[in-house]
Protein backbone atom coordinates (compact mmCIF):
# COMPACT_ATOMS: atom_id res chain seq x y z
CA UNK A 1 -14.82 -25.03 -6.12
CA UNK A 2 -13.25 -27.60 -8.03
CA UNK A 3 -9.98 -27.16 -10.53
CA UNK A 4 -10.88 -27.47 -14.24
CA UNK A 5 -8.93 -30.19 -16.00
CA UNK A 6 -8.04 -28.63 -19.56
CA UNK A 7 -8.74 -30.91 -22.31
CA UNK A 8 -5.99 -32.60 -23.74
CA UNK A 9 -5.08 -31.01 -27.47
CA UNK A 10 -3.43 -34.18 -28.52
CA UNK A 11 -6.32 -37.06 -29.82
CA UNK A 12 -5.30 -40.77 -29.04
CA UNK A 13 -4.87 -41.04 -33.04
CA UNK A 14 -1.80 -38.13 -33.11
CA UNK A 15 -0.49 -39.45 -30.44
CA UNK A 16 -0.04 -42.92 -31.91
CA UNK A 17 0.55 -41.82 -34.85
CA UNK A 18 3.25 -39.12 -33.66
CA UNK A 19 4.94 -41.95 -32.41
CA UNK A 20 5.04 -43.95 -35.57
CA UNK A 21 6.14 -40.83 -37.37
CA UNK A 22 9.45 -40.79 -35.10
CA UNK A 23 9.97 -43.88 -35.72
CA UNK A 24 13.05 -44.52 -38.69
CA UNK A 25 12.52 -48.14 -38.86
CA UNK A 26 8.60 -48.42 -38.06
CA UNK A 27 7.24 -49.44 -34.46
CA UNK A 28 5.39 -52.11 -33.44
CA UNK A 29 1.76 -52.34 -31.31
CA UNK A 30 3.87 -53.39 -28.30
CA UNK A 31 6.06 -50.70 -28.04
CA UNK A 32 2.88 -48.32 -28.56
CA UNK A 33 1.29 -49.67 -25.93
CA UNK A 34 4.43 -49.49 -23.93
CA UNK A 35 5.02 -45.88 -24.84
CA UNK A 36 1.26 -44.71 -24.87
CA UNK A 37 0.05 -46.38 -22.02
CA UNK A 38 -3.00 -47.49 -24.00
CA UNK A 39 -4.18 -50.66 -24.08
CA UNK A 40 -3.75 -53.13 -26.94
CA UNK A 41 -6.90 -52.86 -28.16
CA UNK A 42 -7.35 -49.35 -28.38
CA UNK A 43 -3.83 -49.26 -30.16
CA UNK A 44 -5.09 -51.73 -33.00
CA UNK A 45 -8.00 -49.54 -33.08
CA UNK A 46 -6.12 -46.58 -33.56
CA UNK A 47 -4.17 -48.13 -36.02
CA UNK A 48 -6.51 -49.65 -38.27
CA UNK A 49 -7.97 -46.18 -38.65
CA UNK A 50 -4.82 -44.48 -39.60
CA UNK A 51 -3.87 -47.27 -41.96
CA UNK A 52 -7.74 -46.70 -43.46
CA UNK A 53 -6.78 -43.00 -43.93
CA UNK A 54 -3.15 -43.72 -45.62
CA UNK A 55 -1.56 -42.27 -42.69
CA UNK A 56 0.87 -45.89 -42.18
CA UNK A 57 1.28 -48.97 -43.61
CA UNK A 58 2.44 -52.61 -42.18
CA UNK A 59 5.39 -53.96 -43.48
CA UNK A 60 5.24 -56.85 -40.95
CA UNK A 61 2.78 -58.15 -38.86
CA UNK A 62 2.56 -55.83 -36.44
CA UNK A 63 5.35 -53.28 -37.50
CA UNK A 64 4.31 -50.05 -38.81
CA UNK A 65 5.45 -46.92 -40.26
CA UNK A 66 4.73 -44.03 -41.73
CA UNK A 67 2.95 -43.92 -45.21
C-alpha cells in the first residue's frame, strides 16, 4: 500500500501572492521565482491574474506590490 500525499492547502496564486503581501517595498518576478521555485512563466501567469483581480499592481516593470 502506497502513502497518500495530502493535497497542498496553499494554491500557486496565495502563495505568490503571500509573498508579494510581505513584501514592504514590492517584489519582483525574479525573486518569486527564486523564492517559489516556479518557473517564470507560471509566475507571470500568476501574476497577471492577481493584477486582473486587483489583488497587486506594477509600479515598475516587473516590481509588484500589494493593491
Amino acid at each position: 500500500m502506497s502513502a497518500i500525499k495530502k493535497p497542498n492547502k496553499n494554491t500557486e496564486m496565495e502563495v505568490v501572492y503571500d509573498f508579494i503581501q510581505m513584501s514592504n517595498k514590492g517584489v519582483t518576478t525574479f525573486t518569486l521565482t527564486e523564492k517559489t521555485g516556479y518557473s517564470q512563466k507560471k509566475i507571470e501567469k500568476v501574476v497577471d491574474q492577481l493584477e486582473k483581480q486587483g489583488k497587486i499592481t506594477s509600479f515598475l516593470q516587473g516590481v509588484y506590490t500589494k493593491a
